[in-house]
Each structure stands twice: as C-alpha cells, then as structure tokens.
Protein backbone atom coordinates (compact mmCIF):
# COMPACT_ATOMS: atom_id res chain seq x y z
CA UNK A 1 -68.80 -1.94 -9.00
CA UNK A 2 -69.80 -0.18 -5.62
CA UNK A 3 -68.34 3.01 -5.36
CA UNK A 4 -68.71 4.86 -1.37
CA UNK A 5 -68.06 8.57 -1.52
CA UNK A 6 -66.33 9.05 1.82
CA UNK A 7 -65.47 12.26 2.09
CA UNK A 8 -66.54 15.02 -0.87
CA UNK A 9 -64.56 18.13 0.28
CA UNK A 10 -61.43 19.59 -0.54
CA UNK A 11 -58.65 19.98 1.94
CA UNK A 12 -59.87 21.62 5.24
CA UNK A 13 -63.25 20.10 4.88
CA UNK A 14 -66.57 21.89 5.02
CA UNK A 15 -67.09 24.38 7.12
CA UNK A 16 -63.19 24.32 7.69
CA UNK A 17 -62.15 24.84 11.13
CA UNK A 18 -60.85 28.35 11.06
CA UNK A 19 -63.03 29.50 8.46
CA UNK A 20 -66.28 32.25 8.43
CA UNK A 21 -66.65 33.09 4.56
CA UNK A 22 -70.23 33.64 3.36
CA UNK A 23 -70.91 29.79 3.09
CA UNK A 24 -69.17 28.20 5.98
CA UNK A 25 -70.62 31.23 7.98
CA UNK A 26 -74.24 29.10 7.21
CA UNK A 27 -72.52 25.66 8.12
CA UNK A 28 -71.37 27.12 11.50
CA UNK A 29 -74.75 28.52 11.97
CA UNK A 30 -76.83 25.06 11.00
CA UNK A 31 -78.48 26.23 8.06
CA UNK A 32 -80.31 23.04 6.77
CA UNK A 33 -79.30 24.31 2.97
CA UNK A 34 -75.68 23.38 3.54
CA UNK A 35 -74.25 19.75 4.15
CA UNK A 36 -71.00 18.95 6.22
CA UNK A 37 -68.29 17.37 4.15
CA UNK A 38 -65.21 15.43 5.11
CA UNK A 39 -61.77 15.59 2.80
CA UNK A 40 -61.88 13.85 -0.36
CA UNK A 41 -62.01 10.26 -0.43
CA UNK A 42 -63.77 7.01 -2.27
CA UNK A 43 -63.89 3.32 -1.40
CA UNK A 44 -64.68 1.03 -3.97
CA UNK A 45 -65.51 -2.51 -4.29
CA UNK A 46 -66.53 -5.59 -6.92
CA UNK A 47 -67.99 -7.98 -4.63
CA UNK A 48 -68.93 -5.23 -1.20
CA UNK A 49 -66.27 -7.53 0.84
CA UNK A 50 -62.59 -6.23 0.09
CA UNK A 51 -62.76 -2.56 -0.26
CA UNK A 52 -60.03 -0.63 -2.22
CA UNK A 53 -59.53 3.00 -1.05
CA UNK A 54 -58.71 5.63 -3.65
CA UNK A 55 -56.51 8.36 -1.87
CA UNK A 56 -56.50 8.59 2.13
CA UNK A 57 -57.82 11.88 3.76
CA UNK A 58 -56.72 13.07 7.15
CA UNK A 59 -60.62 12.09 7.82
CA UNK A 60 -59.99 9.01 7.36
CA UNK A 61 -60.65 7.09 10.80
CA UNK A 62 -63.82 9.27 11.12
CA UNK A 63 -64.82 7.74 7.57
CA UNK A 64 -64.67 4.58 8.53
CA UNK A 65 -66.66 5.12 11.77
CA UNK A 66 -69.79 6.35 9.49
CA UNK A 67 -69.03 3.58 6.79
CA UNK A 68 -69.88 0.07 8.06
CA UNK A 69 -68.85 -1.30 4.66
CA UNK A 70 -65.52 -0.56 5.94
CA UNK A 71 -65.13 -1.51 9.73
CA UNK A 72 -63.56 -4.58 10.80
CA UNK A 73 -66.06 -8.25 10.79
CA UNK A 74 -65.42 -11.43 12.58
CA UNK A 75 -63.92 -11.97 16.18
CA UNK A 76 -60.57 -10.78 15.50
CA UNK A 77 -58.55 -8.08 14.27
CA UNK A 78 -58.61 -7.10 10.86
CA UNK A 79 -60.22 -4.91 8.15
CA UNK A 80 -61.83 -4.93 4.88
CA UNK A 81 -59.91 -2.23 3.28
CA UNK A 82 -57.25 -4.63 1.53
CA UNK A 83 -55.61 -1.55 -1.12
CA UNK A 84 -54.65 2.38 -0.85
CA UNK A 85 -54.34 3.73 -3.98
CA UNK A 86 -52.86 7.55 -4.29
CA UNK A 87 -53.55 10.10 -6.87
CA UNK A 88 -51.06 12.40 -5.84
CA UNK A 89 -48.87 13.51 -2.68
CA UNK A 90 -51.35 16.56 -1.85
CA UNK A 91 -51.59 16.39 2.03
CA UNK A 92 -55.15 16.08 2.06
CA UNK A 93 -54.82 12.97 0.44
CA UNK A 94 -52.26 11.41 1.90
CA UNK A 95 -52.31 11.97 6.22
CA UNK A 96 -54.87 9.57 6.51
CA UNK A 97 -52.34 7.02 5.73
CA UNK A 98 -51.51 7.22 9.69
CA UNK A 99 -54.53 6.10 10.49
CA UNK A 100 -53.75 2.82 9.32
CA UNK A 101 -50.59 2.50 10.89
CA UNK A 102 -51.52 -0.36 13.51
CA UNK A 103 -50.20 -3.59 11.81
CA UNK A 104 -53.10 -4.50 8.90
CA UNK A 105 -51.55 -5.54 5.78
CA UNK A 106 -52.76 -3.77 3.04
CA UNK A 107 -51.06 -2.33 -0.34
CA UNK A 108 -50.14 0.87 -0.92
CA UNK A 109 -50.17 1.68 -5.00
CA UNK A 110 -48.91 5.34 -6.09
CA UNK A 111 -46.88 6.74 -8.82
CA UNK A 112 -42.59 6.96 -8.18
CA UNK A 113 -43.10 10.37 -7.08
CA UNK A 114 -45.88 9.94 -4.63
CA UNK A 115 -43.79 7.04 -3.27
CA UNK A 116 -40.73 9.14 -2.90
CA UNK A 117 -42.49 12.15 -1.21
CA UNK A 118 -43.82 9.56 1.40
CA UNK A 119 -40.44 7.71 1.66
CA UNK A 120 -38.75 11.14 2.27
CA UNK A 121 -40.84 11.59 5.64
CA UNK A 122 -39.85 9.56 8.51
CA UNK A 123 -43.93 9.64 9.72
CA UNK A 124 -44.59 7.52 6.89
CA UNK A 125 -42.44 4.65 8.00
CA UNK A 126 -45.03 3.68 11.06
CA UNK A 127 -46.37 1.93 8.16
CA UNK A 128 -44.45 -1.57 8.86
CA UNK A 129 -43.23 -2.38 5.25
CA UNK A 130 -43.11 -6.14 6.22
CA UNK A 131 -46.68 -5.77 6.11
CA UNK A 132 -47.67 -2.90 3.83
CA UNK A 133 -46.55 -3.86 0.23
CA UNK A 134 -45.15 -1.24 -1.56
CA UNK A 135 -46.54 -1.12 -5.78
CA UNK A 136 -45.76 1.14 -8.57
CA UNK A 137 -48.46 2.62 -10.31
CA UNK A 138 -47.40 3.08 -13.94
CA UNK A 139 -49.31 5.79 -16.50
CA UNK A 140 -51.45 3.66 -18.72
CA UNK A 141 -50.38 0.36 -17.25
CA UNK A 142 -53.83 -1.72 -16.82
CA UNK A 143 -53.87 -2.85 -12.91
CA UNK A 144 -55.71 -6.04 -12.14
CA UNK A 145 -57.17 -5.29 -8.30
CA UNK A 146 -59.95 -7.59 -6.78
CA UNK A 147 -62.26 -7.74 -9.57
CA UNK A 148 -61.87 -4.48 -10.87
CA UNK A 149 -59.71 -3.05 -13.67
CA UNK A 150 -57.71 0.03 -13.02
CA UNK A 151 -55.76 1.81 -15.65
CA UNK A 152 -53.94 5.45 -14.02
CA UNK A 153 -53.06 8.01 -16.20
CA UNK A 154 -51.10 11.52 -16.12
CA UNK A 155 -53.59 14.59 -15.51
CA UNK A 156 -52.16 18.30 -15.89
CA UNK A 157 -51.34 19.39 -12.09
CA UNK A 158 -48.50 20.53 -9.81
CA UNK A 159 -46.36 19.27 -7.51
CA UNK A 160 -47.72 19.15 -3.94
CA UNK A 161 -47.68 22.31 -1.94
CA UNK A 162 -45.26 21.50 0.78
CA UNK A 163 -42.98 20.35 -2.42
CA UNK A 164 -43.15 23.93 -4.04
CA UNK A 165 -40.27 26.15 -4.44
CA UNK A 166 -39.68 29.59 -5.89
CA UNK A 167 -41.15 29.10 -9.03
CA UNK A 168 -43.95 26.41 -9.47
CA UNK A 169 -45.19 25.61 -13.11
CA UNK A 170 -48.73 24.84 -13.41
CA UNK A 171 -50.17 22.16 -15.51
CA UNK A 172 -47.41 19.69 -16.18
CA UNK A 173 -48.35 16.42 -17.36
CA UNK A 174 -46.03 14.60 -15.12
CA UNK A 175 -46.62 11.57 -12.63
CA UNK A 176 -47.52 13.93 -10.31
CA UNK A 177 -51.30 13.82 -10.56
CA UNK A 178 -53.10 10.86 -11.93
CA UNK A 179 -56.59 9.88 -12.68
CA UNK A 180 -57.85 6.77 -12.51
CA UNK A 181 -60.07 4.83 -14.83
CA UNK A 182 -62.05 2.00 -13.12
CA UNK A 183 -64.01 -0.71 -14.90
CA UNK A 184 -65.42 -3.72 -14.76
CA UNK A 185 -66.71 -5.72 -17.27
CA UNK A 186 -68.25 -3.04 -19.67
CA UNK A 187 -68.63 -0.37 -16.77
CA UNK A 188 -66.53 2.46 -16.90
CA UNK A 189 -65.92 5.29 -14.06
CA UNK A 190 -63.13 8.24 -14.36
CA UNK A 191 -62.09 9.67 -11.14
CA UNK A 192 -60.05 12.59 -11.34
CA UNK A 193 -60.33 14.57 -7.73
CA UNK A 194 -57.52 16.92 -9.18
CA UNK A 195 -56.97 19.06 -12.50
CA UNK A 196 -55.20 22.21 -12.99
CA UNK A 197 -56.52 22.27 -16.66
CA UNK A 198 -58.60 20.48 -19.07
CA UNK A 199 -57.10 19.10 -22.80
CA UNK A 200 -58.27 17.71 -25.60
CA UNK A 201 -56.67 14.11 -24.22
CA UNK A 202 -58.45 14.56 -21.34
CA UNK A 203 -61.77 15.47 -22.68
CA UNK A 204 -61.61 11.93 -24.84
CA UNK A 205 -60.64 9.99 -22.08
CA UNK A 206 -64.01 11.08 -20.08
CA UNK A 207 -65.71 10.60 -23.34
CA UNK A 208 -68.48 8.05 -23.12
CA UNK A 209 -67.50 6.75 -19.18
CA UNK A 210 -71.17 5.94 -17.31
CA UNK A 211 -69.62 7.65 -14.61
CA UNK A 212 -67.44 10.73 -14.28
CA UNK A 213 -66.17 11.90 -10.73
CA UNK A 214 -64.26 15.17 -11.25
CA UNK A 215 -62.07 17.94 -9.38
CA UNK A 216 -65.27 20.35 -8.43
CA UNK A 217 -62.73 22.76 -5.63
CA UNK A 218 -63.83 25.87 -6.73
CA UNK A 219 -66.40 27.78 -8.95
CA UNK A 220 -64.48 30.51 -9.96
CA UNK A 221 -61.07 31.16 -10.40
CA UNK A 222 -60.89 34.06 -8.11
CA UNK A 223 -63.05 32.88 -6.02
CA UNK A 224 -60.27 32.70 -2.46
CA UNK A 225 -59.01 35.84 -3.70
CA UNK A 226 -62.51 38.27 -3.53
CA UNK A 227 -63.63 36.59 -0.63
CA UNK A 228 -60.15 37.72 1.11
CA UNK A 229 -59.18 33.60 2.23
CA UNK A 230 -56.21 33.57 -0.68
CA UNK A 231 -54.14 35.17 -2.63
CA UNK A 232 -54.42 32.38 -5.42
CA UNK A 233 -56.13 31.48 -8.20
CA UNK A 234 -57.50 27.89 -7.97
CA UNK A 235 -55.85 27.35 -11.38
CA UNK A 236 -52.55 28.30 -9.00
CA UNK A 237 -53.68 25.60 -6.32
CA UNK A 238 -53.77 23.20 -9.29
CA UNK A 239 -57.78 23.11 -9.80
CA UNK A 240 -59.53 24.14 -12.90
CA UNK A 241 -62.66 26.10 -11.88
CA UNK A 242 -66.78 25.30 -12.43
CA UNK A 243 -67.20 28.41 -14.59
CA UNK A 244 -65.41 30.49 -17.03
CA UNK A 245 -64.58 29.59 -20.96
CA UNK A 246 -62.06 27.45 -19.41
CA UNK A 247 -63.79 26.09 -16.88
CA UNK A 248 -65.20 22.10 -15.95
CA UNK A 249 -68.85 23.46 -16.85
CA UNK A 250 -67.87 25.13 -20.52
CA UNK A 251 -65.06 22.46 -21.25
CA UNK A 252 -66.95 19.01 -20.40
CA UNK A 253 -70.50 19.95 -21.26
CA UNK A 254 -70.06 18.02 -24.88
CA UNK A 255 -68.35 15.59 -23.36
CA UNK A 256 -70.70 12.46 -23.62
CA UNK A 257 -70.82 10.74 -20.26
CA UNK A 258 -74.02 9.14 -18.25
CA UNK A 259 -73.52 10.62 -15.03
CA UNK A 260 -71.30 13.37 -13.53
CA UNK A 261 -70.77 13.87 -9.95
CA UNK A 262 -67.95 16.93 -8.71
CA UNK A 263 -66.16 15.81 -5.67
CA UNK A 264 -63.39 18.23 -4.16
CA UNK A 265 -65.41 20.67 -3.00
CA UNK A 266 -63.79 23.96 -1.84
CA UNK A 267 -65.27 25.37 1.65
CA UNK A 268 -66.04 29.05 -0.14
CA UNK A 269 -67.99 26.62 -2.98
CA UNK A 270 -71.31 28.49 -3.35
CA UNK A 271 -72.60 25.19 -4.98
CA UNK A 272 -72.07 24.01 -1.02
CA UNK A 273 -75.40 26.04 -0.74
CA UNK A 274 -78.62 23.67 -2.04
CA UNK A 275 -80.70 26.12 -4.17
CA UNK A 276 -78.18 28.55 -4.75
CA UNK A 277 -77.94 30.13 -8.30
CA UNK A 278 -74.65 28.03 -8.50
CA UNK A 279 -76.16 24.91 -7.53
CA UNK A 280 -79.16 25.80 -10.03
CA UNK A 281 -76.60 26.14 -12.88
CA UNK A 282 -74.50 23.11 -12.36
CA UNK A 283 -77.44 21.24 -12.14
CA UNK A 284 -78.78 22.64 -15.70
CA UNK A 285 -75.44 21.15 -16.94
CA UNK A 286 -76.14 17.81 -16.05
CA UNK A 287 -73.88 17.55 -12.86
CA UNK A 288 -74.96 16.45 -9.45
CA UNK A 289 -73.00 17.70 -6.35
CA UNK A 290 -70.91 14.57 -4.16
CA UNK A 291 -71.47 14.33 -0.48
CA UNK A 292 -70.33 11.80 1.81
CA UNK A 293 -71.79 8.88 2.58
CA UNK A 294 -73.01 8.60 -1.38
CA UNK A 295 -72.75 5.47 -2.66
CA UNK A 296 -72.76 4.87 -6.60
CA UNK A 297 -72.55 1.34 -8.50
CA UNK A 298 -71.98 0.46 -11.62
C-alpha cells in the first residue's frame, strides 16, 4: 500500500489566509521552523498506477500539481485518480470535488448523508453523473477497491457546519463521520482525519494497526478561544484535542499501534512549530507530525 499525504492541515490551511496568531505570524514571516500545509487530504494506491483519493480538499488541483503520482500519463486526456472516497460533508473536505468537474470518470463513495448534503447543492451536479458513479458507503461493510480492502466505520462527530442549527449535539455516532480502515494483505492503516471524542470502540479498533493517521486539529481545547480566533472549543468544532485527560495524547498512548502520524492540523497548532515544547512532547509519545508531500507504504 502507498499512502501520499497531500495536504496535512485543517480547514484554512497553514498559515491561513486571514490569519496572524503566534504561529502563522512565523509562517508569514518565513521562519524555517514552520512548514506550509495544504487542507487535509491522502491518495492511496496498491500497485502506484490507479490512485484512490480519501476526502477532496479545496487544495485539491494545487495537490495534484506537486504530486506527479497523480497527474495525467499518455497522449490523451485522462487521470490516474480512478475513486473519491468522503469521510464526511465538512467543507474542507468536500470543495475540491469541483476540481474534478471536467468529464473524467471516476467514483464517488460516501455515506447516505454525505451523498445527500452534496445532492442538496446544485454546484455539485457539474459532476456529470453519466460519468461519475455514485456508491454507498455502508458502516462496517468491507469495500473491495483496486487491490486494497476498505472497511468505513461510524466515528463520534457532528454534522457539518453549514448543516448546524440552533442546537448541535456533539459526538453522535451517526453516518456522519467515518473512519476508514485500509488493508491489504496483512497491512493495516486507520485513517480517521476527524473525532469529536475518543471511546473504548474506538481505542480497539486502532489497536494493533501498523499505521494510525488521526484527527491532530488542535492541542488544546481552548486553544481558538485564548488566542482570540474562536469562540469554540475544538471538542465544539468536532475535534478531540492533543492534550488534556481526554485528549489523543492521554487516550491513545496504550493503544498498541506501529506508527502514528496526526494529520488535521489546526493553523494556531503550536506542534506547527519544529522544536517547540509541543512538538517535543508529541514526539515523546511516539507520534510524528504529517506534512504534505509525505508518502507512507505499507
């Protein structure tokens, strides 16, 4: 299994574009101890030919212009991404889906509510469904896809933010946020780029994977609201922090696993900064930061 880390930050990017807390302020400036990061995004592959993309960031076209795994071969038209598969609805991982509105056939997998939140907005339909098939993604339904094995499953989140109303409930184990688990022959990776909060279920689902890729937006909770950016908590955005007793850090560190790589990253992320006490810690756990352009195999 290749796995291609296309973009590693959360929505906005890193720095984001209107943004000058402490950490983008060192982007902006071109501090070498800070790395720019695209919206989240992976490509993977079993054979480095037919590339399956897991979620679709509004980066996307700038992705592929840094990823020649992923730009079109041969005399004609056409492209090697042959699959989209969503984990959610979130913006961030869905506007990139424009970018591959100019007639490739490809298929589009996602959970019935992720298909019904793109199927309620007429922007979505430049994707010409006599050529981009339509497929359910089912919770613990085993997907055969081009050599690799996928098997989705529910993850405690929210409903997208543009989908929120008066009261939002955080957590639910609903459709609404998946995680995927990707294997081939014995190989195992978990992906989940989103998590409002971390269960027992989920903690023996990671257990034992050679490669966990994990929700990494923030390191504290508060985090948006002391640096002034937010008034929410990440847990309120639908992300379970780095640190605290209920944190990523705290909750996964007996969690056997052979590699662990956080992906999502927030733009106030002290981790963002390399030697940082942050970066220091996380690292003490056993957890190496994502950036894009990685590539992983299995």
């Amino acid at each position: 299994m290749k796995i291609i880390v296309l973009g590693s930050a959360a929505g906005g990017g890193f720095p984001q574009w209107n943004c000058r807390c402490p950490v983008c302020r060192l982007a902006w400036a071109g501090d070498p101890r800070v790395v720019s990061r695209t919206q989240s995004g992976l490509a993977v592959s079993a054979d480095g030919e037919q590339w399956i993309l897991l979620n679709a960031s509004p980066d996307l076209r700038q992705q592929i212009l840094a990823t020649p795994a992923l730009q079109p071969k041969g005399a004609d038209r056409g492209s090697p991404i042959k699959a989209v598969i969503l984990t959610n609805a979130e913006l961030d991982h869905v506007a990139g889906l424009l970018t591959l509105r100019e007639r490739q056939p490809f298929r589009l997998l996602a959970t019935a509510p992720t298909h019904a939140a793109l199927d309620s907005n007429p922007l979505f339909q430049s994707l010409d469904r006599e050529l981009v098939e339509r497929a359910l993604l089912r919770p613990d339904e085993p997907l055969d896809l081009m050599g690799l094995r996928f098997l989705p499953f529910i993850v405690p989140g929210k409903v997208p933010l543009y989908q929120e109303g008066a009261e939002v409930e955080i957590g639910l184990e609903t459709e609404q946020v998946m995680g995927l688990e990707i294997r081939v022959g014995s190989r195992c990776c978990l992906f989940v780029p989103n998590c409002a909060r971390i269960t027992p279920a989920l903690c023996d689902r990671l257990s034992g994977a050679d490669l966990i890729l994990f929700d990494g937006t923030t390191y504290q909770d508060d985090e948006m609201i002391r640096l002034g950016l937010s008034s929410k908590t990440a847990r309120r955005m639908g992300h379970v922090a780095m640190d605290g007793a209920d944190g990523s850090l705290a909750r996964l560190a007996h969690v056997p696993s052979a590699r662990r790589v956080y992906l999502h990253l927030n733009n106030s992320n002290p981790v963002l900064v390399d030697g940082s006490e942050e970066r220091t810690r996380i690292e003490a756990f056993g957890w190496e930061l994502g950036y894009d352009g990685m590539e992983l195999a299995l």
